[in-house]
Structure formats: C-alpha cells, structure tokens
Protein backbone atom coordinates (compact mmCIF):
# COMPACT_ATOMS: atom_id res chain seq x y z
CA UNK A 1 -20.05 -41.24 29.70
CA UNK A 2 -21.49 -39.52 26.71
CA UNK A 3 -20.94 -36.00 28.24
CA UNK A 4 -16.87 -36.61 28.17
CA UNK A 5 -16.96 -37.90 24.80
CA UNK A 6 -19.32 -35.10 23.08
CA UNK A 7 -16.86 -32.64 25.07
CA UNK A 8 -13.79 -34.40 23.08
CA UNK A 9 -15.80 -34.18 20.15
CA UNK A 10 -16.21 -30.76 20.06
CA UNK A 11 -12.81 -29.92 21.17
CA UNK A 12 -11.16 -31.97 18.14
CA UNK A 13 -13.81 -30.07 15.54
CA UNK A 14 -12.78 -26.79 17.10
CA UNK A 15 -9.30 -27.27 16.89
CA UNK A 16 -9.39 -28.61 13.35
CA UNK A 17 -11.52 -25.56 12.22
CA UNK A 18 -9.11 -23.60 13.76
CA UNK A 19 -6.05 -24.96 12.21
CA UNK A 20 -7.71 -24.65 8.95
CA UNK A 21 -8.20 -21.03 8.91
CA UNK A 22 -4.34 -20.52 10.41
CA UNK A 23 -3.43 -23.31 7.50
CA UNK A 24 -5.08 -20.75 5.01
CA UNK A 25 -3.31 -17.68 6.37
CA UNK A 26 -0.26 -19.02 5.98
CA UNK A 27 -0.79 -19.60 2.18
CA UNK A 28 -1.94 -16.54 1.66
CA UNK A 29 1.14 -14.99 3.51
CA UNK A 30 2.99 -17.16 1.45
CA UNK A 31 1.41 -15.97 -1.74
CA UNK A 32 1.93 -12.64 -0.93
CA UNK A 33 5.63 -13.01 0.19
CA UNK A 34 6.32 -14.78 -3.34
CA UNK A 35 4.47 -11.96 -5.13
CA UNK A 36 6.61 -9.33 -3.47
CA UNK A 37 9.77 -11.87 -4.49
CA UNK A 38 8.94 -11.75 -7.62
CA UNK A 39 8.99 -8.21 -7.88
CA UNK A 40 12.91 -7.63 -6.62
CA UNK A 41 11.97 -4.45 -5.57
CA UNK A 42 11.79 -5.16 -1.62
CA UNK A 43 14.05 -6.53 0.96
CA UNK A 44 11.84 -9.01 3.16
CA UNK A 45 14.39 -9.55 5.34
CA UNK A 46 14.39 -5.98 6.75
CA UNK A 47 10.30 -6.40 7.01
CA UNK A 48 8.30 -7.41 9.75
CA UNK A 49 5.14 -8.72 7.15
CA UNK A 50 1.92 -8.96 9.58
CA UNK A 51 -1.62 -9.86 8.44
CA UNK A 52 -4.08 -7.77 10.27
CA UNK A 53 -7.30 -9.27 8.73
CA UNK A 54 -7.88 -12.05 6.25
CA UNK A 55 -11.51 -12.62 4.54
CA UNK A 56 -11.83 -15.58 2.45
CA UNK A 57 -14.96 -15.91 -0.20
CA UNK A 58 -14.63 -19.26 -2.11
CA UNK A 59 -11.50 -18.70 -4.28
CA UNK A 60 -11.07 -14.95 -3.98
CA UNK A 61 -9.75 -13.42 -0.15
CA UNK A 62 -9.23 -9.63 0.70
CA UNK A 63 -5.90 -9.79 3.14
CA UNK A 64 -4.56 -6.89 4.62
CA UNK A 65 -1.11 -6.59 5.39
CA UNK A 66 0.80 -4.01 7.78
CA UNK A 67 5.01 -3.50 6.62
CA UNK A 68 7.19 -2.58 9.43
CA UNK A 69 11.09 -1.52 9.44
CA UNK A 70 12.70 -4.59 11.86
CA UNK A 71 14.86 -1.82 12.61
CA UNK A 72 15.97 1.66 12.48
CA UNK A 73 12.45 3.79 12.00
CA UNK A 74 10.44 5.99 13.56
CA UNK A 75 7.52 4.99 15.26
CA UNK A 76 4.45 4.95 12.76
CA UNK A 77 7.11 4.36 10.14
CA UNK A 78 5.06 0.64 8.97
CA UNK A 79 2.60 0.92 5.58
CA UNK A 80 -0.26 -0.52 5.16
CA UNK A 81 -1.70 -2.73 1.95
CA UNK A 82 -4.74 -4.65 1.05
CA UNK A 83 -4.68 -7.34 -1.79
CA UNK A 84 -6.94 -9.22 -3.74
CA UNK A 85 -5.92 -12.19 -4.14
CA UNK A 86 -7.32 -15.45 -5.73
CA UNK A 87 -6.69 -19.29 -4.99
CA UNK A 88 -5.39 -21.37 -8.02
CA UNK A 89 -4.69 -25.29 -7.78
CA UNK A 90 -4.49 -25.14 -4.22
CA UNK A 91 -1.96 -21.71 -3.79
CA UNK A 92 -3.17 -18.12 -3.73
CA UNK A 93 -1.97 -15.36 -5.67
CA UNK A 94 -1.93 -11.40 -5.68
CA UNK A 95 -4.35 -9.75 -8.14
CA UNK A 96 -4.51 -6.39 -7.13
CA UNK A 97 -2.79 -4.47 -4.60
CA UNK A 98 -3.79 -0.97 -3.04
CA UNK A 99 -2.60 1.20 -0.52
CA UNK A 100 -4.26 2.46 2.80
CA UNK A 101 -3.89 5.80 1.27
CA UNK A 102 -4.37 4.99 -2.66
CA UNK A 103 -3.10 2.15 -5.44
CA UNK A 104 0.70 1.26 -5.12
CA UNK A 105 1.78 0.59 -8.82
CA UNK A 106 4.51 -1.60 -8.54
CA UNK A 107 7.37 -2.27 -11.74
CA UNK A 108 6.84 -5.54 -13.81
CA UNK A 109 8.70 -8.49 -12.24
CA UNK A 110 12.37 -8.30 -13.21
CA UNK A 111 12.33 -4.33 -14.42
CA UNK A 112 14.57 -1.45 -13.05
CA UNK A 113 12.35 0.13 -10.22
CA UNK A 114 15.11 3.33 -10.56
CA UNK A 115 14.33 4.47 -13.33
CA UNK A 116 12.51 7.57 -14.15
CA UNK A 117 8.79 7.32 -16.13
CA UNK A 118 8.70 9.96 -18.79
CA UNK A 119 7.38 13.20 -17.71
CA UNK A 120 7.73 15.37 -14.52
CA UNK A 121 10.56 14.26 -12.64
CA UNK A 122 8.80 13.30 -9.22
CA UNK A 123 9.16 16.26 -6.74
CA UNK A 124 9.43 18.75 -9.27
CA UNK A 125 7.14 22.02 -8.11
CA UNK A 126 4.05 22.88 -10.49
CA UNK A 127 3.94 26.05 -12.94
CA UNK A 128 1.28 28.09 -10.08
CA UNK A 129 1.33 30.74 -13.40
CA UNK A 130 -0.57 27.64 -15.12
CA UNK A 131 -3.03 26.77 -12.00
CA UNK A 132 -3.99 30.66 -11.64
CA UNK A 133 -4.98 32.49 -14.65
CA UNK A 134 -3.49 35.36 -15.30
CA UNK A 135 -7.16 37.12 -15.41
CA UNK A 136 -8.15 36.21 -11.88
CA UNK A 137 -4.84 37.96 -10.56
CA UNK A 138 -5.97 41.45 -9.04
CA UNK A 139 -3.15 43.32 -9.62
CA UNK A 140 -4.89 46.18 -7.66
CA UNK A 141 -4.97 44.31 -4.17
CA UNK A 142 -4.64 45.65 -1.07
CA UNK A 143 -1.70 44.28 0.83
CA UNK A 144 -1.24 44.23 4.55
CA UNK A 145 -0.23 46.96 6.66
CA UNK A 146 3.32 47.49 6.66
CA UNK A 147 3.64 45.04 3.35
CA UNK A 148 5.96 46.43 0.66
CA UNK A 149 4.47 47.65 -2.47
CA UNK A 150 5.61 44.57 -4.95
CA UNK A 151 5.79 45.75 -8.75
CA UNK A 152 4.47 44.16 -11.53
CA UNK A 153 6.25 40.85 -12.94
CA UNK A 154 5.97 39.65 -16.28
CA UNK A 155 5.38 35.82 -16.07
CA UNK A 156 8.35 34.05 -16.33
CA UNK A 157 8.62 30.66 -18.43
CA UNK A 158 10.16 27.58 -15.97
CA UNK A 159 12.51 25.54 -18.18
C-alpha cells in the first residue's frame, strides 16, 4: 500500500517541478516578446521566436533565443540572441541583448530605426590609401609574368 502511494507522490512532485520551470519559460518568452514590442522595430508575426536554452540564477536568467522567417527564407536564414534578463515583481525583463556573432544595438523604444547615425554611410568602402601607407608601397615590385607594367598614380582624394 505504501509503494502505490510514494509512487503518486513522486509523480505529483515531478510534474509540479516540471510545470514550474515551463511556467518560468513562458515569462521569460513573454518578457522578451514585450521587449521586442516595445521596440517597433520587428514584426513578430512573421517570426517563429524559439528558446533554445534558459538558465535561471535567483532573479537574473541567461535565455537564448533562435529568430526564424515563418516564411519565405533560405535555409540557415534564423539569428540567434542571448539576453540577460532580470525578474522584477514577479515578470522578467531584457537587460542586455547580444548576438551569436557580436552586440545587436537596437534604437530606443519609439525612435526611427531608418535613419542614418552620423558618419560613414553603412556599406560605404574604406580609403585602402589610408590603411596602407604610402611608404610601405614598393613602387619597384615585380609583377607577374605577362602582367602589364601599371604607371605611377598620384593618390586620389575619395569625396
């Protein structure tokens, strides 16, 4: 008689430490979905949002999140990102967000993602001229076989 009970037991503590943890990722998929909300910058709808790994220490949790296209992309087309995140009054909330491959700096909540930061316009080529100096350019180098003879260029200014 005790066996059957003590087997019940266990299954009803398993089950409730179980639901717990799912109860936990689900707030902290929610906190991350309202982060990105607040943002404006993404459409959820068009995401498939999938937490690959969740570790919870206290009030702080490291979740990691994998973004794929519901449609329309090439395979391997999903991104990766890991946030820190911290539990206040019973909800969690992004702290810091960062890329598989580096940090993603998103726009303050509400602000234009479109428009351009001052500076380089992004995919602009570099100035090489700048990255080489013009004393470590041999100008007596020996070019390939069957290579045209290239004159001498004065260095031109990019606008």
């Amino acid at each position: 008689m005790k066996r059957p009970i003590l087997s019940l037991l266990c299954i009803v503590i398993s089950l409730a430490a179980c639901h717990k943890v799912t109860s936990q990722n689900d707030l902290i998929r929610d906190g991350i979905r309202q982060h990105l909300v607040s943002l404006k910058t993404i459409n959820l709808s068009a995401m498939d949002i999938n937490l690959t790994s969740v570790a919870i220490n206290g009030n702080t949790a490291q979740a990691q999140v994998e973004y794929l296209p519901k449609t329309g992309a090439p395979p391997g087309a999903g991104m990766r990102v890991s946030y820190s995140m911290e539990k206040r009054d019973g909800q969690w909330f992004v702290i810091k967000t960062l890329a598989a491959g580096g940090a993603i700096d998103h726009p303050d909540p509400g602000s234009n993602p479109h428009t351009q930061p001052q500076g380089k316009a992004p995919g602009a080529l570099p100035n090489f001229r700048e990255m080489i100096p013009a004393n470590s350019i041999n100008s007596n180098a020996t070019l390939p076989p069957g290579h045209p003879q290239v004159p001498p260029s004065e260095p031109q200014k990019q606008p």
